[in-house]
C-alpha atoms as a PDB file:
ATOM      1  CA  UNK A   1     -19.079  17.413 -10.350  1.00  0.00           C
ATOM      2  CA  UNK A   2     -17.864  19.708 -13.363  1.00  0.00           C
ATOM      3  CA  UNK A   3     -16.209  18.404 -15.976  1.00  0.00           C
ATOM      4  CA  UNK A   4     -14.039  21.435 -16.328  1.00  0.00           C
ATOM      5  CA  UNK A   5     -10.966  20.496 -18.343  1.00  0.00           C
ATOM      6  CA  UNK A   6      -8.407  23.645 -16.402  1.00  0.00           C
ATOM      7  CA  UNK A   7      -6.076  21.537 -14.897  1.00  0.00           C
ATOM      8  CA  UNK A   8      -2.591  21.189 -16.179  1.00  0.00           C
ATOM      9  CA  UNK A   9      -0.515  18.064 -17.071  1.00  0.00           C
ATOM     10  CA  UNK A  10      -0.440  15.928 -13.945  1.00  0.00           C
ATOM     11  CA  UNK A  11       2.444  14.032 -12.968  1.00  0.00           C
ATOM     12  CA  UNK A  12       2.588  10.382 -13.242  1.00  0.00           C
ATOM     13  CA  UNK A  13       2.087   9.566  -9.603  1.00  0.00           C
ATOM     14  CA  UNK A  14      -0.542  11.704  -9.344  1.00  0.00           C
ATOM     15  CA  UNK A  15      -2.631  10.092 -12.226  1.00  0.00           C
ATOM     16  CA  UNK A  16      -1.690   6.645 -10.456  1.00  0.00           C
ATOM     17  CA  UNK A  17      -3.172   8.126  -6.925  1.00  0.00           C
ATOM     18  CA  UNK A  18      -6.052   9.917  -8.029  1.00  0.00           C
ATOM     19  CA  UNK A  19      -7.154   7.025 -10.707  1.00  0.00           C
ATOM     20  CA  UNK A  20      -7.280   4.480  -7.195  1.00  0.00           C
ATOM     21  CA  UNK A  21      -8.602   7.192  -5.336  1.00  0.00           C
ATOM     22  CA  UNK A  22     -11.984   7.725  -8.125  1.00  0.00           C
ATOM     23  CA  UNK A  23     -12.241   3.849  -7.289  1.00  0.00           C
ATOM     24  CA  UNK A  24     -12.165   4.131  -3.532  1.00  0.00           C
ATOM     25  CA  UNK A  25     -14.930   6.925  -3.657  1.00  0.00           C
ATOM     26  CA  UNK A  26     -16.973   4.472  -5.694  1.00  0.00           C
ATOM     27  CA  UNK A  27     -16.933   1.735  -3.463  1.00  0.00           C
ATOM     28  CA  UNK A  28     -17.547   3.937  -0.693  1.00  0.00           C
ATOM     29  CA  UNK A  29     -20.551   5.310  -2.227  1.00  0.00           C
ATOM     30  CA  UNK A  30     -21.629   1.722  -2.450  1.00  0.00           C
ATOM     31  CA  UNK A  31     -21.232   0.894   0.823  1.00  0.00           C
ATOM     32  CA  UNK A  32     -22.893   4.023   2.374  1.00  0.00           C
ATOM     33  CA  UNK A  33     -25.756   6.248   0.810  1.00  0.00           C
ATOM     34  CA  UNK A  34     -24.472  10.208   0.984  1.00  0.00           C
ATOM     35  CA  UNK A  35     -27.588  10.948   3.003  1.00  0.00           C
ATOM     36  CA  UNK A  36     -26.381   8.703   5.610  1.00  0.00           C
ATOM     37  CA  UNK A  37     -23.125   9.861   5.257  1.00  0.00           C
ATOM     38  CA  UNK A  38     -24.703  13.569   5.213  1.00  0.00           C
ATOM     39  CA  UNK A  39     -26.408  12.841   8.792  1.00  0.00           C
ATOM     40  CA  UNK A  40     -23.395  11.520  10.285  1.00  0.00           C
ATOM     41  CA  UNK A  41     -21.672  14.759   9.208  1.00  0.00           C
ATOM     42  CA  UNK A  42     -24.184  16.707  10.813  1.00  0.00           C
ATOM     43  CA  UNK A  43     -23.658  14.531  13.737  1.00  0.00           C
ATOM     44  CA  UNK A  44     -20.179  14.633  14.919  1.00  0.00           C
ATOM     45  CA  UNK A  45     -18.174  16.140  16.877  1.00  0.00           C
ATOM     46  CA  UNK A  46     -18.398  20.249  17.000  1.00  0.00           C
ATOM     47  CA  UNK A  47     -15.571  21.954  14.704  1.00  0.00           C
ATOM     48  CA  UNK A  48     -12.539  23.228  16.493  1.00  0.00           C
ATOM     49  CA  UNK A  49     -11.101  26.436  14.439  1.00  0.00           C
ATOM     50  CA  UNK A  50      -8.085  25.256  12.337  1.00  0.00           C
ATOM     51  CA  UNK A  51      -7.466  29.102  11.101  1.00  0.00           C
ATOM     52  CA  UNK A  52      -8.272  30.361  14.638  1.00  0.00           C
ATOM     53  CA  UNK A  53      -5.259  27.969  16.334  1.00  0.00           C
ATOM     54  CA  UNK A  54      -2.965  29.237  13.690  1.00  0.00           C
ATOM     55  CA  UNK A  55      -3.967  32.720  14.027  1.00  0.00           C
ATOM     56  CA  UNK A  56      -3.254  32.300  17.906  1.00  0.00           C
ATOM     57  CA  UNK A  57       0.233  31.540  17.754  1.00  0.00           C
ATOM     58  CA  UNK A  58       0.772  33.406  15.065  1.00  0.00           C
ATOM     59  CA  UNK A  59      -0.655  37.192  16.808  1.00  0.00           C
ATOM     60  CA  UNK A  60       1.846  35.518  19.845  1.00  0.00           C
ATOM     61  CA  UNK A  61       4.851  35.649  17.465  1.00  0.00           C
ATOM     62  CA  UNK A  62       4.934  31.843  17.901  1.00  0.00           C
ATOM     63  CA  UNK A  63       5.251  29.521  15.161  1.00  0.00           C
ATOM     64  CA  UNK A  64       1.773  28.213  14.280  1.00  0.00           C
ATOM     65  CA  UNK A  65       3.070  23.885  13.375  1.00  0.00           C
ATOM     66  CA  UNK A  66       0.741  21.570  11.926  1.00  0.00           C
ATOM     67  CA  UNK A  67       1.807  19.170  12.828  1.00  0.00           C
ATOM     68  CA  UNK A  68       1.722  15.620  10.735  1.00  0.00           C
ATOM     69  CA  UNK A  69       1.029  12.137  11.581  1.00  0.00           C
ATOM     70  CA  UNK A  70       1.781   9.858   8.281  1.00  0.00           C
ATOM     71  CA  UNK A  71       3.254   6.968   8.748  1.00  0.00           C
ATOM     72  CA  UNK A  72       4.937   6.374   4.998  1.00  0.00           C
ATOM     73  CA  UNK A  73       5.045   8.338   1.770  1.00  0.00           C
ATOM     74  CA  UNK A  74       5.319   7.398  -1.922  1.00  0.00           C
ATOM     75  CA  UNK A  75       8.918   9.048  -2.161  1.00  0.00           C
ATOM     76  CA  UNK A  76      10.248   8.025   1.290  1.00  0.00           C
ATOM     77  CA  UNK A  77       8.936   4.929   2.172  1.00  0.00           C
ATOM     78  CA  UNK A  78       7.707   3.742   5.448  1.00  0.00           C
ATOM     79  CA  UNK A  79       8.651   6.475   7.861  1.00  0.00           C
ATOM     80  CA  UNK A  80       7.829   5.237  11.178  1.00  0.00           C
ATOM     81  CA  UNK A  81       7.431   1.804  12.085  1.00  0.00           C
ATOM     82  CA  UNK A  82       6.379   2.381  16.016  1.00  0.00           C
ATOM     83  CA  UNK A  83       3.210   3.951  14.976  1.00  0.00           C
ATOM     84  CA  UNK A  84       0.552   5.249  17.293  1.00  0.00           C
ATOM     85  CA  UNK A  85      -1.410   8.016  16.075  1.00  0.00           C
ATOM     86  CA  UNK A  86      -2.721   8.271  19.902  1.00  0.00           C
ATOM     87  CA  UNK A  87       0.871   8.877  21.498  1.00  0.00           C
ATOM     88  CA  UNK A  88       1.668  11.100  18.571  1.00  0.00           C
ATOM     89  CA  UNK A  89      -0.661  13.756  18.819  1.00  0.00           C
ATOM     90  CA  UNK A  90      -0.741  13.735  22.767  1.00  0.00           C
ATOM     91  CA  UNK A  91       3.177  14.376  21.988  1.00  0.00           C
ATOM     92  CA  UNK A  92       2.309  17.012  19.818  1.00  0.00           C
ATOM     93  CA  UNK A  93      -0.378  18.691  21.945  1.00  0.00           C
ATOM     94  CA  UNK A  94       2.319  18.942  24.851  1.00  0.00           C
ATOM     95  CA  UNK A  95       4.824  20.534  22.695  1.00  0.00           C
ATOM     96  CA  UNK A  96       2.640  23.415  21.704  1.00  0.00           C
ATOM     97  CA  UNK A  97       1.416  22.191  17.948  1.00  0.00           C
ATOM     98  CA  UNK A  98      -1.067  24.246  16.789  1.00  0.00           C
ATOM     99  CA  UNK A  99      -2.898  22.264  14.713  1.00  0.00           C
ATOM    100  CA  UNK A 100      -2.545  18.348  13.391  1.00  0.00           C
ATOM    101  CA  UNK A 101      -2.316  16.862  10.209  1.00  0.00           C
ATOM    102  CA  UNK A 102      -3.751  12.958   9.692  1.00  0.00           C
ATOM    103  CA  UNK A 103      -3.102  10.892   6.358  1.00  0.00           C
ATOM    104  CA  UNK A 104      -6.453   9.198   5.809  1.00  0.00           C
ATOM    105  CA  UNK A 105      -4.900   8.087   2.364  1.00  0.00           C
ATOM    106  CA  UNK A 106      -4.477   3.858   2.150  1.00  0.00           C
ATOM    107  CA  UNK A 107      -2.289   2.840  -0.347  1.00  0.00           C
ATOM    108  CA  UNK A 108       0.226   5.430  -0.990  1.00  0.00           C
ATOM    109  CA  UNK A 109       0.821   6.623   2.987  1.00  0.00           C
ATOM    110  CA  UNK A 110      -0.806   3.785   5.002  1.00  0.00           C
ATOM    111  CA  UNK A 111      -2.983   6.019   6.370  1.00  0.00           C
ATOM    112  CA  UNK A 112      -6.189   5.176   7.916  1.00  0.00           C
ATOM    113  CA  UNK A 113      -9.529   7.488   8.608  1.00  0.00           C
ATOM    114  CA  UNK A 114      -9.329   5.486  12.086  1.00  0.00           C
ATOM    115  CA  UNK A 115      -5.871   7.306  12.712  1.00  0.00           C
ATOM    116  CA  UNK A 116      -7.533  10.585  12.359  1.00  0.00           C
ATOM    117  CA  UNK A 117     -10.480   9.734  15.177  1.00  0.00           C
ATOM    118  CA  UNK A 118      -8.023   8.475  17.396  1.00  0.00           C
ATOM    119  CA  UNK A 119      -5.834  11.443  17.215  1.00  0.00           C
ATOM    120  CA  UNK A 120      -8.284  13.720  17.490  1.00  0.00           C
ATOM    121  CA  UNK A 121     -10.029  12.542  20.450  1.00  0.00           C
ATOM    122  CA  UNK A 122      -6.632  12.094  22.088  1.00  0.00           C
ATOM    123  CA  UNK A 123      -6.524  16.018  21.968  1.00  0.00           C
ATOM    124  CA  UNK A 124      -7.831  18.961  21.942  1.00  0.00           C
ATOM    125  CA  UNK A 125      -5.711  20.036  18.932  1.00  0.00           C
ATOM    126  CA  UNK A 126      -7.458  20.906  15.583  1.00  0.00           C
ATOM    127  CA  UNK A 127      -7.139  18.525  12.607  1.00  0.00           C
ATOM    128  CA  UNK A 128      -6.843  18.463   8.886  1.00  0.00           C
ATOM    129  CA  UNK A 129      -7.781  15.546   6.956  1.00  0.00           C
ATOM    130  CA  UNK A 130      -4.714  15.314   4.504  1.00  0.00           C
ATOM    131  CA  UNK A 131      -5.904  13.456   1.751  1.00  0.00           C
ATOM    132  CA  UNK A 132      -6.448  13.661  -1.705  1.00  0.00           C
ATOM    133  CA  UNK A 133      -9.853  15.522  -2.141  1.00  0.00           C
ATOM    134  CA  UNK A 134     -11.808  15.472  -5.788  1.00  0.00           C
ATOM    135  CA  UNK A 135     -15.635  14.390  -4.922  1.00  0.00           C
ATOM    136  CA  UNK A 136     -17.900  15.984  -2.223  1.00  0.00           C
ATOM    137  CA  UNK A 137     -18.218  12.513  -1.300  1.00  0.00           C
ATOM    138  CA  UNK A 138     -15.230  12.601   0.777  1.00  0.00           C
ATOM    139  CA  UNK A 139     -15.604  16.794   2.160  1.00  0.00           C
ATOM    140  CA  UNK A 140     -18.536  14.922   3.930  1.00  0.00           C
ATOM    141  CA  UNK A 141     -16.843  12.002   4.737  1.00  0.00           C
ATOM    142  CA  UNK A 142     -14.441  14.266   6.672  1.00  0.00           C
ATOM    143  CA  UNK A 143     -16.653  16.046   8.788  1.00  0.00           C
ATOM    144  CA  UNK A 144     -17.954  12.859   9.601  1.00  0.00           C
ATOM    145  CA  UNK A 145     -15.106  11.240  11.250  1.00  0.00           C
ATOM    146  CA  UNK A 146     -15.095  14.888  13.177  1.00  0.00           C
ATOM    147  CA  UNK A 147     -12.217  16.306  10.683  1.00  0.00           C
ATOM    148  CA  UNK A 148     -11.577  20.331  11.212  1.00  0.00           C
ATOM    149  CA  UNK A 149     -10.206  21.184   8.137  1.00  0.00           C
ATOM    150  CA  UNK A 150      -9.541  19.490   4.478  1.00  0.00           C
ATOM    151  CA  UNK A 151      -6.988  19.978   2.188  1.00  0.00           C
ATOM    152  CA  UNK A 152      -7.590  21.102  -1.498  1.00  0.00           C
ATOM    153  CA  UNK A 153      -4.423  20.289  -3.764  1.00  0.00           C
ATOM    154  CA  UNK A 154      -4.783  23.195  -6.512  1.00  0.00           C
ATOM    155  CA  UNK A 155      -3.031  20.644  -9.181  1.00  0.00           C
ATOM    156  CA  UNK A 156      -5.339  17.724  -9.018  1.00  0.00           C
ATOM    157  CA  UNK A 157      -8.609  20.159  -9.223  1.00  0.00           C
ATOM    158  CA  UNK A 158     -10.426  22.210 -11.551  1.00  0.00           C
ATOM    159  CA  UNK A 159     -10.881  25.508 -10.876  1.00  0.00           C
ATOM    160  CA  UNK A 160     -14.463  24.780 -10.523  1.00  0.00           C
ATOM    161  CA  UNK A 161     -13.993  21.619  -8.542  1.00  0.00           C
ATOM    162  CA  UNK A 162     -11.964  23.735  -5.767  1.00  0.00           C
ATOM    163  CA  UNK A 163     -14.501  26.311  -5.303  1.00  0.00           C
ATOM    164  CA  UNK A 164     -17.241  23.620  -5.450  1.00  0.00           C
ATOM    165  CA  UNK A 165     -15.250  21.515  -2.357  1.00  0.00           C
ATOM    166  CA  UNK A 166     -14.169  24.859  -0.771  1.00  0.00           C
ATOM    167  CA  UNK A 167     -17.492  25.744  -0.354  1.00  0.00           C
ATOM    168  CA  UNK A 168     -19.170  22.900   0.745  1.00  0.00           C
ATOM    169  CA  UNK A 169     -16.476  22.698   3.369  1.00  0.00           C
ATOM    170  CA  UNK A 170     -17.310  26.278   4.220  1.00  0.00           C
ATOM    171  CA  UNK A 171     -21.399  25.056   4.507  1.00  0.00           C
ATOM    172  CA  UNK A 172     -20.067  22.327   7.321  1.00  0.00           C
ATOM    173  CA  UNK A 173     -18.177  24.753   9.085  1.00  0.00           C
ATOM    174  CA  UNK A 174     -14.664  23.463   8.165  1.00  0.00           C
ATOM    175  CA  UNK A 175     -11.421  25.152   7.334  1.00  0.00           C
ATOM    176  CA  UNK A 176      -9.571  24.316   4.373  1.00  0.00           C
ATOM    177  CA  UNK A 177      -6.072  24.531   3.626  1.00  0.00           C
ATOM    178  CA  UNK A 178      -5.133  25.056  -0.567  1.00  0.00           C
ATOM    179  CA  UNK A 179      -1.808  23.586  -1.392  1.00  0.00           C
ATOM    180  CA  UNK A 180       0.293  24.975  -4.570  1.00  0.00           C
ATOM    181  CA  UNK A 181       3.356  24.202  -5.889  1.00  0.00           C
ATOM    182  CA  UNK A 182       4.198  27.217  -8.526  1.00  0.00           C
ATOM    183  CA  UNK A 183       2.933  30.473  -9.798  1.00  0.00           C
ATOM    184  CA  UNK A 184       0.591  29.028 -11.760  1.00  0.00           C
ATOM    185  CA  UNK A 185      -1.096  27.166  -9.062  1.00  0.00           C
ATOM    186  CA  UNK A 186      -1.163  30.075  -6.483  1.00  0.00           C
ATOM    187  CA  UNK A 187      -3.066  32.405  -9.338  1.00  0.00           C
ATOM    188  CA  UNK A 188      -5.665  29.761  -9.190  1.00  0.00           C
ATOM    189  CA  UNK A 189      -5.554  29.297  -5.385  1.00  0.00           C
ATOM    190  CA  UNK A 190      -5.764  33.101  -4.767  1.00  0.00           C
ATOM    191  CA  UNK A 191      -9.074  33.341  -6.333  1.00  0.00           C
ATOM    192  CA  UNK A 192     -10.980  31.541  -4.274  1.00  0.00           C
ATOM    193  CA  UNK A 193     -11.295  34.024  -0.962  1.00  0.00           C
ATOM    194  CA  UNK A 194      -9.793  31.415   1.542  1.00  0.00           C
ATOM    195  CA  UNK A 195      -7.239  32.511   4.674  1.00  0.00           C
ATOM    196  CA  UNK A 196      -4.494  29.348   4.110  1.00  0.00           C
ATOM    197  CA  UNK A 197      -2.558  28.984   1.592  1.00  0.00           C
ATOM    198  CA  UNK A 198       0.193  25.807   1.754  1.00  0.00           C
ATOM    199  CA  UNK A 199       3.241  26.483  -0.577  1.00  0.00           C
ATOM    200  CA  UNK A 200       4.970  22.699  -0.885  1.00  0.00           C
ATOM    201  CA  UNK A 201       8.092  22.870  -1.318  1.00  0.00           C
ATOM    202  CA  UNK A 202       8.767  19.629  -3.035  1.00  0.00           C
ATOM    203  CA  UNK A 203       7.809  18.977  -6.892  1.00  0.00           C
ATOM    204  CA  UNK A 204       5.230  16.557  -7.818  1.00  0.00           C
ATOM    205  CA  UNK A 205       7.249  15.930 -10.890  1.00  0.00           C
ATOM    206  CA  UNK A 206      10.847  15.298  -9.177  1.00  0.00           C
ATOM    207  CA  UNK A 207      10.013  14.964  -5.858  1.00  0.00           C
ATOM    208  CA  UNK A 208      13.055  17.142  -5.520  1.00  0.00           C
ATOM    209  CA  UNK A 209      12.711  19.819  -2.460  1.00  0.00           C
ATOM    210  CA  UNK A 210      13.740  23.473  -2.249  1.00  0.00           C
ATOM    211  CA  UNK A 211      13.107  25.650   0.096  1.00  0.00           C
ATOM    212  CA  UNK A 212      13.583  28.291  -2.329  1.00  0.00           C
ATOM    213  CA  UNK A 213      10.131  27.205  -3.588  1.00  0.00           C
ATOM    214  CA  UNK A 214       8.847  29.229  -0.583  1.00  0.00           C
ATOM    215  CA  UNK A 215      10.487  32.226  -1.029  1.00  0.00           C
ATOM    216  CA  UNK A 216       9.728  32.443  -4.531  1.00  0.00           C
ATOM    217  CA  UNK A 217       6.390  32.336  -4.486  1.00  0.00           C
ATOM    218  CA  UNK A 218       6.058  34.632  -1.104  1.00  0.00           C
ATOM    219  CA  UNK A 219       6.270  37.160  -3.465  1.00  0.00           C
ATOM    220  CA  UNK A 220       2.681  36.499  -4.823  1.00  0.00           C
ATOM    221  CA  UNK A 221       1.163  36.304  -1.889  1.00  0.00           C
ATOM    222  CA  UNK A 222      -1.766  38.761  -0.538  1.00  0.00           C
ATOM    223  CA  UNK A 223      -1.687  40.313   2.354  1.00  0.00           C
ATOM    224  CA  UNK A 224      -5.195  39.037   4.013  1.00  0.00           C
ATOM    225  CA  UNK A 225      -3.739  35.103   3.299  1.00  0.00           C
ATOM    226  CA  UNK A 226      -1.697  33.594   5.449  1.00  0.00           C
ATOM    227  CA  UNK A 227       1.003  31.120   3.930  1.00  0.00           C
ATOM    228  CA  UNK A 228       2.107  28.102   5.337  1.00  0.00           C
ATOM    229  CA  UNK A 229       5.391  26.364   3.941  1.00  0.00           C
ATOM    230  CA  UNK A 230       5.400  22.623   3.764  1.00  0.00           C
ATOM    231  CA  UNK A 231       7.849  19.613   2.999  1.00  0.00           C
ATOM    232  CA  UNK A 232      11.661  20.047   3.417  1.00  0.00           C
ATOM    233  CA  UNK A 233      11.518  21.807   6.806  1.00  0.00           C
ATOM    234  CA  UNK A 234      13.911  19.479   8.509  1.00  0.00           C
ATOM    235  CA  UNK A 235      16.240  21.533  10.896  1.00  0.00           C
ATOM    236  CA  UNK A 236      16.811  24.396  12.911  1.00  0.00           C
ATOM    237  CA  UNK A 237      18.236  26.089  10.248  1.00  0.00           C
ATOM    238  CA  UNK A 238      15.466  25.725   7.934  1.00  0.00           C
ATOM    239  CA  UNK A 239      13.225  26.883  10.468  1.00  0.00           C
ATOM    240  CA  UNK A 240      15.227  30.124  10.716  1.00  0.00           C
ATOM    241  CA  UNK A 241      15.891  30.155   6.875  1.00  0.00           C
ATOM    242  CA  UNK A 242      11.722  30.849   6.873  1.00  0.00           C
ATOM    243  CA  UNK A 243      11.676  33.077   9.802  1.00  0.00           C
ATOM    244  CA  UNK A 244      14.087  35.373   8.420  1.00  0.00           C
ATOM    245  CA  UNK A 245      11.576  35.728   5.425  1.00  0.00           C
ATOM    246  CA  UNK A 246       8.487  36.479   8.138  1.00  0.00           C
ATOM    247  CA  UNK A 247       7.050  33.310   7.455  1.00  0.00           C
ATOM    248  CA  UNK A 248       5.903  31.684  10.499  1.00  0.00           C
ATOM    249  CA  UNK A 249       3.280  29.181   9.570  1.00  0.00           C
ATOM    250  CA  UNK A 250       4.846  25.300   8.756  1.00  0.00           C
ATOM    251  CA  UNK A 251       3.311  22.081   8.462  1.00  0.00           C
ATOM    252  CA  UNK A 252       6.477  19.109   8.734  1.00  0.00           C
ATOM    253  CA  UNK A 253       5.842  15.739   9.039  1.00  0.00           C
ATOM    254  CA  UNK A 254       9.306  13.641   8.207  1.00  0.00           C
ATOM    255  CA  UNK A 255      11.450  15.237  10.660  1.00  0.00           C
ATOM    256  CA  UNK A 256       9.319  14.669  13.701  1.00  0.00           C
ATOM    257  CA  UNK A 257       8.056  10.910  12.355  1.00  0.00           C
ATOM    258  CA  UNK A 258      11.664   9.812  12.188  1.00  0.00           C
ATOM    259  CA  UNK A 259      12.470  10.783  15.808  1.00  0.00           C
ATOM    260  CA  UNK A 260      11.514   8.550  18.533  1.00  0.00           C
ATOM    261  CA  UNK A 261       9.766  11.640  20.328  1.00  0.00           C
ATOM    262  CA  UNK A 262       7.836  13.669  18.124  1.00  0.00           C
ATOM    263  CA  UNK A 263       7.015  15.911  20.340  1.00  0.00           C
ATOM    264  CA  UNK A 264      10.607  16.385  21.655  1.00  0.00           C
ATOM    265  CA  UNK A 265      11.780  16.965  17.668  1.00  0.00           C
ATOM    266  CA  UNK A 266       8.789  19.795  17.190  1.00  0.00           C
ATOM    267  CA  UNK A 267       9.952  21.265  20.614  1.00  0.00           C
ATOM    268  CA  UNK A 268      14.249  21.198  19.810  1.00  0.00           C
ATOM    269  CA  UNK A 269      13.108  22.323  16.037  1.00  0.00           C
ATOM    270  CA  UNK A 270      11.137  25.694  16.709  1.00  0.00           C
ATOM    271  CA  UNK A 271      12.780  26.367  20.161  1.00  0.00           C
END
């Protein structure tokens, strides 16, 4: 892995995640050789397309949802205390989701690569591994437990370290999914010749959200990209607020794990 220095000031929480996250990847090296974990990868389950579902709904005019399954967040707290990642996703799957989105991250969203498996073979949905991705180690890893697509957050990478991961994702036949937060990040992001592009609408810094975030950015965009907005999409109003702006691609996670019904929330939010 490069040692290229190109990554800006990171916010405090994120130097607290990604420092436990460097120790995690060490014990798991420990505990299984990569060329196991490289057979295993080879091994599982065939790819669904993550870009492909989106792309469907999208050339429908239908709103293309990841949909999330994260059970707590560092800002927010436990989110849903009934948890079943199996129920979830067969609640998303019947309300038209697109695509899923599993925490796989431990000790800052009490997420589990077991809640990932489960999902996914409770479905026929497509699924990202949302996690915090800085070592090959784990790209594997996530096409082992039979994950479609990885995410690649743009401020906890070198430039060199996202078109390293990108690529090896690319080699196992996975989709990936670059998140940015600001101009800065997008340049960087827009580089490397990848369809999805996540704009978060909350700051790593704050933890503040603004739509606006969204918006702003949207003006950077290429055409051949297609840009998903995350965090903050709460209501039907927000939902219309980015399909006003022809942006039709949204990954929310809060609003439907703080419902009772999932499914029923992604249905009554993008009706």
């Amino acid at each position: 892995m490069s040692n290229d220095k190109s990554i800006p000031e990171t916010p405090d929480i994120l130097v607290k995640i990604l420092k436990r996250k460097r120790e995690e990847i060490r014990v798991a090296k420990a505990r299984e050789n990569i060329n196991v974990l490289t057979q295993r990868a080879k091994l599982a389950s065939p790819v669904r397309g993550f870009v492909n579902a989106i792309k469907a709904k999208l050339e429908k005019n239908q709103s293309a949802v990841i949909a999330e399954i994260k059970k707590a967040s560092p800002s927010k707290g436990i989110l849903r205390e009934n948890f079943d990642p199996v129920e979830i996703a067969k609640s998303y799957e019947q309300a038209g989701a697109a695509c899923l989105s599993v925490l796989t991250d431990l000790d800052f969203f009490q997420g589990k690569e077991q809640y990932l498996i489960d999902a996914r073979n409770a479905c026929q949905l497509p699924v990202l591994r949302k996690d915090f991705m800085i070592d090959p180690y784990q790209v594997y890893e996530a096409r082992a437990m039979a994950a479609d697509c990885i995410l690649l957050i743009v401020a906890v990478l070198s430039s060199t370290q996202m078109s390293e991961l990108a690529t090896l994702a690319q080699e196992l036949a996975m989709d990936v999914l670059v998140e940015v937060h600001d101009e800065n990040e997008l340049e960087r992001a827009l580089k490397i010749p990848l369809p999805l592009i996540g704009i978060n609408n909350r700051n790593l810094r704050t933890f503040e959200t603004s739509l606006d975030t969204t918006i702003k950015l949207q003006k950077n965009m290429i055409d051949d990209r297609i840009l998903v907005t995350e965090s903050g999409i709460l209501k039907q109003e927000d939902v219309q607020f980015m399909r006003d702006n022809n942006i039709n691609a949204f990954l929310v996670g809060e609003a439907f794990m703080k419902n009772d019904n999932p499914g029923e929330k992604l249905t009554s939010l993008f009706k």
